[in-house]
C-alpha atoms as a PDB file:
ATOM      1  CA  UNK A   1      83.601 123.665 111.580  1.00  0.00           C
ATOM      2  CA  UNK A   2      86.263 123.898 108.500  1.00  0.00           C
ATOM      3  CA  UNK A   3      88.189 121.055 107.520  1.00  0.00           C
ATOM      4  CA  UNK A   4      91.195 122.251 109.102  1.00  0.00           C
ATOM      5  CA  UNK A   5      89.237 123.058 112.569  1.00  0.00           C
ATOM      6  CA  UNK A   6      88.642 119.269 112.991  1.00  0.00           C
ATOM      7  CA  UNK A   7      92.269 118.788 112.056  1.00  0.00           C
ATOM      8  CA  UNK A   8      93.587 120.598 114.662  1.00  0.00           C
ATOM      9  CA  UNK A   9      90.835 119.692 117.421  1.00  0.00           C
ATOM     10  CA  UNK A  10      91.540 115.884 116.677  1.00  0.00           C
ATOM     11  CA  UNK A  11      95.052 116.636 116.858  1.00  0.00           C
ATOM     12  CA  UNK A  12      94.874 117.998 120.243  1.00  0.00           C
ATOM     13  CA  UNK A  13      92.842 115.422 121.769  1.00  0.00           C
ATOM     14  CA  UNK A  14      95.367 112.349 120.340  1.00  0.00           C
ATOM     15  CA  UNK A  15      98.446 114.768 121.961  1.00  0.00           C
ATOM     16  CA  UNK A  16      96.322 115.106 125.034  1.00  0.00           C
ATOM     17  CA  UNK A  17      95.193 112.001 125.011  1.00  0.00           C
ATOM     18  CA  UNK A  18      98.796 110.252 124.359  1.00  0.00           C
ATOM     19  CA  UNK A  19     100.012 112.003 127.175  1.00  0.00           C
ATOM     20  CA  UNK A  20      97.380 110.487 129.545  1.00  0.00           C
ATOM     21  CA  UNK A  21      98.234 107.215 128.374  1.00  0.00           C
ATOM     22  CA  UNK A  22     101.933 107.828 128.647  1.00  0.00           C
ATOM     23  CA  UNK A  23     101.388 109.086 132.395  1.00  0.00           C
ATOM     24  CA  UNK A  24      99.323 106.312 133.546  1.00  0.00           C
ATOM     25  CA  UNK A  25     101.812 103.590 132.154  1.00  0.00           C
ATOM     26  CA  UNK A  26     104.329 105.471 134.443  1.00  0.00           C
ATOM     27  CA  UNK A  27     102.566 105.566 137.437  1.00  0.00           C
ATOM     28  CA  UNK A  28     101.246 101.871 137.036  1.00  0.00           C
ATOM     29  CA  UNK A  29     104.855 100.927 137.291  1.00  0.00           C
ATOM     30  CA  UNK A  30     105.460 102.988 140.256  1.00  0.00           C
ATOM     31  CA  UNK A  31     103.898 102.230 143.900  1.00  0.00           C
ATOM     32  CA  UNK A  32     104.444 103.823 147.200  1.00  0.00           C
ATOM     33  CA  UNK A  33     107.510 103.491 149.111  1.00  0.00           C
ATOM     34  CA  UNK A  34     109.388 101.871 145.425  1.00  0.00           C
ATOM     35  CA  UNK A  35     112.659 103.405 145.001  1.00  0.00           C
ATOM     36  CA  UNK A  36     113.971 104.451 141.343  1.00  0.00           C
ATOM     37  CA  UNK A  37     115.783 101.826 139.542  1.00  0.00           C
ATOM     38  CA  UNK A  38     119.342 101.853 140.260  1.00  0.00           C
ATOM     39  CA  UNK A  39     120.971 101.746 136.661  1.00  0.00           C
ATOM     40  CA  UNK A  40     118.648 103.023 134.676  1.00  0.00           C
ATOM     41  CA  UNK A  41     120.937 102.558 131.367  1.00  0.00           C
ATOM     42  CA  UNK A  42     120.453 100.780 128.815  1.00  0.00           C
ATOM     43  CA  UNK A  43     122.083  96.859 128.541  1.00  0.00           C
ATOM     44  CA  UNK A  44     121.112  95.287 131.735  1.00  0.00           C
ATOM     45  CA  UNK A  45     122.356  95.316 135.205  1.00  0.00           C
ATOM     46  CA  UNK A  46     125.898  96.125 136.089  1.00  0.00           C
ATOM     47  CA  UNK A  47     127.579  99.447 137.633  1.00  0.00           C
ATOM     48  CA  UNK A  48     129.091 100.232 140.537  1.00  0.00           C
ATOM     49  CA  UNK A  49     132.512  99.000 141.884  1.00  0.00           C
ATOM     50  CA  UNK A  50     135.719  99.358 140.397  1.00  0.00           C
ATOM     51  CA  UNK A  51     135.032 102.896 139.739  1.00  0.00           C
ATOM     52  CA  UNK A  52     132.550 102.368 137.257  1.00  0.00           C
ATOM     53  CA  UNK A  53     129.098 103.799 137.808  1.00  0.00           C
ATOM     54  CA  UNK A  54     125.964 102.454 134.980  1.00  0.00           C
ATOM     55  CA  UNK A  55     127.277 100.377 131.810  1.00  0.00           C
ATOM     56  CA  UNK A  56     128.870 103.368 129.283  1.00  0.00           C
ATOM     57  CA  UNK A  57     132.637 103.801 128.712  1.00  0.00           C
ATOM     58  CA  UNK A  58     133.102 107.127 127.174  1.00  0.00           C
ATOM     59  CA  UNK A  59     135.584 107.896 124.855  1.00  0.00           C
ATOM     60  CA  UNK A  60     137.187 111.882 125.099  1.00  0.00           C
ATOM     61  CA  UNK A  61     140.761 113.713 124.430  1.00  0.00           C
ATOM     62  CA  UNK A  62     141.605 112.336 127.531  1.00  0.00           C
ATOM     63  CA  UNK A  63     140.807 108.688 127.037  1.00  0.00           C
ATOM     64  CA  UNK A  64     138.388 106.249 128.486  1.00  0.00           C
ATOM     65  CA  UNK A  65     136.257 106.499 131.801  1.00  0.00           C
ATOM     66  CA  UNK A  66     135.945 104.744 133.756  1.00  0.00           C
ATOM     67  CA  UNK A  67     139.000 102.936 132.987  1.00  0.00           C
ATOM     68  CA  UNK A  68     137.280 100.107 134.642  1.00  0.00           C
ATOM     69  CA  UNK A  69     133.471  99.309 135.399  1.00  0.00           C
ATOM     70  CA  UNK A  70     131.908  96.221 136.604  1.00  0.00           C
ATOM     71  CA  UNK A  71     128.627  94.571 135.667  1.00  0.00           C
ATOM     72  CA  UNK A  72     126.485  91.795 136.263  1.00  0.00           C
ATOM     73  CA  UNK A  73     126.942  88.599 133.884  1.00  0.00           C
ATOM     74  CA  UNK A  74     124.044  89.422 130.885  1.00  0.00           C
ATOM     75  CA  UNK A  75     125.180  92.688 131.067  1.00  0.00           C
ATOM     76  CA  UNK A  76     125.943  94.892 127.316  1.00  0.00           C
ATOM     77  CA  UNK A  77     128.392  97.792 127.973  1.00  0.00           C
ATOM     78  CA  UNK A  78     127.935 100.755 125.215  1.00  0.00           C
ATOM     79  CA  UNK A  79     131.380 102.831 124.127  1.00  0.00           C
ATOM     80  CA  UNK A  80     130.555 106.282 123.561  1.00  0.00           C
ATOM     81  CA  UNK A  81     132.540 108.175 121.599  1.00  0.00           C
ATOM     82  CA  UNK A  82     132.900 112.087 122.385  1.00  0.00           C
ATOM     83  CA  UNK A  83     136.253 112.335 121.337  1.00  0.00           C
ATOM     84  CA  UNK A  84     137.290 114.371 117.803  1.00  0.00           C
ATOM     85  CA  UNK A  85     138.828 111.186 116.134  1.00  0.00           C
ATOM     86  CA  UNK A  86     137.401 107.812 115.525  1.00  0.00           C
ATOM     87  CA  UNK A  87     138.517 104.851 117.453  1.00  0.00           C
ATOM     88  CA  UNK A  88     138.324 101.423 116.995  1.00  0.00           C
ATOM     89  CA  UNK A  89     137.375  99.203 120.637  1.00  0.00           C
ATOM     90  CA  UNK A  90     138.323  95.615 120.827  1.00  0.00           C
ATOM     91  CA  UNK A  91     139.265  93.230 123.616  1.00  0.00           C
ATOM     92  CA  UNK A  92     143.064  92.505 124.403  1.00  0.00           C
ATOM     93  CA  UNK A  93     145.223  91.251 123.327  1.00  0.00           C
ATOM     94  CA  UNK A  94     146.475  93.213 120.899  1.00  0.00           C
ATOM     95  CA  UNK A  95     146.181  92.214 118.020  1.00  0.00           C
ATOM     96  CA  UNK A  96     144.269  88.968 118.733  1.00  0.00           C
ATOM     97  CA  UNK A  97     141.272  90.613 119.992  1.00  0.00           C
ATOM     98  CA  UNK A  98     140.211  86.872 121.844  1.00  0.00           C
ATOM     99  CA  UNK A  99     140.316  87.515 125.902  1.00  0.00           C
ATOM    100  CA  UNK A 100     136.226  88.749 125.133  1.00  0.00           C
ATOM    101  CA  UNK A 101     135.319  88.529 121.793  1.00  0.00           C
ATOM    102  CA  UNK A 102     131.857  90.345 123.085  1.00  0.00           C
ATOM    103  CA  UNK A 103     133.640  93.858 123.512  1.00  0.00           C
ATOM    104  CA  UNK A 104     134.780  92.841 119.660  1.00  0.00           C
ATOM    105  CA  UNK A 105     131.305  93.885 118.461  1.00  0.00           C
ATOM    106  CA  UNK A 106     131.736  97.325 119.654  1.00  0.00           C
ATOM    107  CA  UNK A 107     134.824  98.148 116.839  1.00  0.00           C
ATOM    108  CA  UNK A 108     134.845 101.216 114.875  1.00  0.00           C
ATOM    109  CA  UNK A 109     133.221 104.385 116.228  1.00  0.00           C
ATOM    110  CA  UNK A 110     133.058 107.517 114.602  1.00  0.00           C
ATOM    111  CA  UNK A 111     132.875 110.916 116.063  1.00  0.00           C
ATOM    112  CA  UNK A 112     129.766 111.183 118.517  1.00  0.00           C
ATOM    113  CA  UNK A 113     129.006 107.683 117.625  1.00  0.00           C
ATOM    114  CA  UNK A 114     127.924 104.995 120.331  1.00  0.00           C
ATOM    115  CA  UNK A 115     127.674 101.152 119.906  1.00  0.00           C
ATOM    116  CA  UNK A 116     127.691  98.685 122.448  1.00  0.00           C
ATOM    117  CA  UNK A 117     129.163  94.955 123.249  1.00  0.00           C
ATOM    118  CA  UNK A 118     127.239  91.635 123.082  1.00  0.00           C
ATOM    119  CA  UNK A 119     126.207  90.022 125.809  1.00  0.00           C
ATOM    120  CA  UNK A 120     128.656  89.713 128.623  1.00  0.00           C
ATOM    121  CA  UNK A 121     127.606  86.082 130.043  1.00  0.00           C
ATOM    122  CA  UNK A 122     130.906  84.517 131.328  1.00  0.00           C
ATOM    123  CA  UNK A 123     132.280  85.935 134.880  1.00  0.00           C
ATOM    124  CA  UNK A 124     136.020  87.162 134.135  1.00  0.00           C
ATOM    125  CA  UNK A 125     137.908  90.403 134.138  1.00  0.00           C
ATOM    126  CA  UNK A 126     137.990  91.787 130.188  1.00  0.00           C
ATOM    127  CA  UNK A 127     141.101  94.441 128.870  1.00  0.00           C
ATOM    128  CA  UNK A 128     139.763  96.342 125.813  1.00  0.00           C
ATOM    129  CA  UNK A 129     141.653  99.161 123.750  1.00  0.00           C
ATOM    130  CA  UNK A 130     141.790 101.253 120.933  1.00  0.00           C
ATOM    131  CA  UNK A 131     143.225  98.623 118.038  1.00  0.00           C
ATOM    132  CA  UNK A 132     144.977 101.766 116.179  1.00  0.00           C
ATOM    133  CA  UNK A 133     146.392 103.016 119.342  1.00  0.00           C
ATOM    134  CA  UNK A 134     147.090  99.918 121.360  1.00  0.00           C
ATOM    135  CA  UNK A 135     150.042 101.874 122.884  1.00  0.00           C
ATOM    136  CA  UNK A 136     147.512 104.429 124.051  1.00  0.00           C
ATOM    137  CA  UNK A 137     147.011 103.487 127.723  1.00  0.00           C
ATOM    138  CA  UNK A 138     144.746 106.202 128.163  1.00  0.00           C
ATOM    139  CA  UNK A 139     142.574 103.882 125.614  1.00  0.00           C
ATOM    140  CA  UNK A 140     142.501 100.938 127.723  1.00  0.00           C
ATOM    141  CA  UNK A 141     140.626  99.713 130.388  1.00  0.00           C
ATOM    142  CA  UNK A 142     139.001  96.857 132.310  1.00  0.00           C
ATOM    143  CA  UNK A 143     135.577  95.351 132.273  1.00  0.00           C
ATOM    144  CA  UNK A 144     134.624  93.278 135.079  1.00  0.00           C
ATOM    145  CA  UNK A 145     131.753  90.772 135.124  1.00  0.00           C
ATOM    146  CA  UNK A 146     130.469  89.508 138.408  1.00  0.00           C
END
């Protein structure tokens, strides 16, 4: 067999052979009657109520949504933002940024950029908004933690 026969066979058994792995990790964490996880994005626990749903905040044209979300204490939320200008997140108020200096970590965001807050350990009700267009309400909103 040439050089590049064994190449190509060896590949095809480490792709093959990566997938079987891959598939038996999955199914080793999933046993009858086991229900999907609930949130399955990234950060922790959190979602639901107050008319958030998972831990993102996206940022469009429109503004922020959900305007608020609520998460479990531990919790990270990630911005996300889809909008055609940057923004800059931070917590109210403006321009202390000191309610929840974790949202502070968040900051600058470019176009189609994503970064999320520390670790959301204290139970209180956080305002965040965009620091260039604190008179944006559209760009403000509440996170919750339970």
């Amino acid at each position: 067999m040439s050089r590049m026969g064994r190449f190509v066979l060896l590949r095809s058994k480490t792709v093959w052979g990566s997938t079987i792995v891959a598939a038996a990790i999955v199914m080793a964490g999933c046993k009858s009657g086991d229900s999907p996880p609930t949130n399955p994005s990234p950060g922790g626990g959190g979602g639901g109520g107050g008319g958030g749903t998972g831990t993102t905040i996206t940022i469009t044209s429109s503004g922020v949504s959900p305007k608020t979300i609520t998460v479990t204490r531990g919790s990270q939320v990630t911005f996300s933002n889809s909008d055609v200008r940057t923004h800059e997140m931070n917590s109210d108020p403006h321009p202390e940024h000191t309610d929840c200096p974790e949202i502070n970590a968040v900051g600058f965001l470019q176009v189609g950029q994503s970064k999320q807050t520390g670790n959301l350990n204290t139970a209180r009700t956080c305002g965040y908004h965009d620091h260039n267009r604190n008179f944006d309400t559209s760009l403000q909103g509440t996170i919750v933690i339970q």
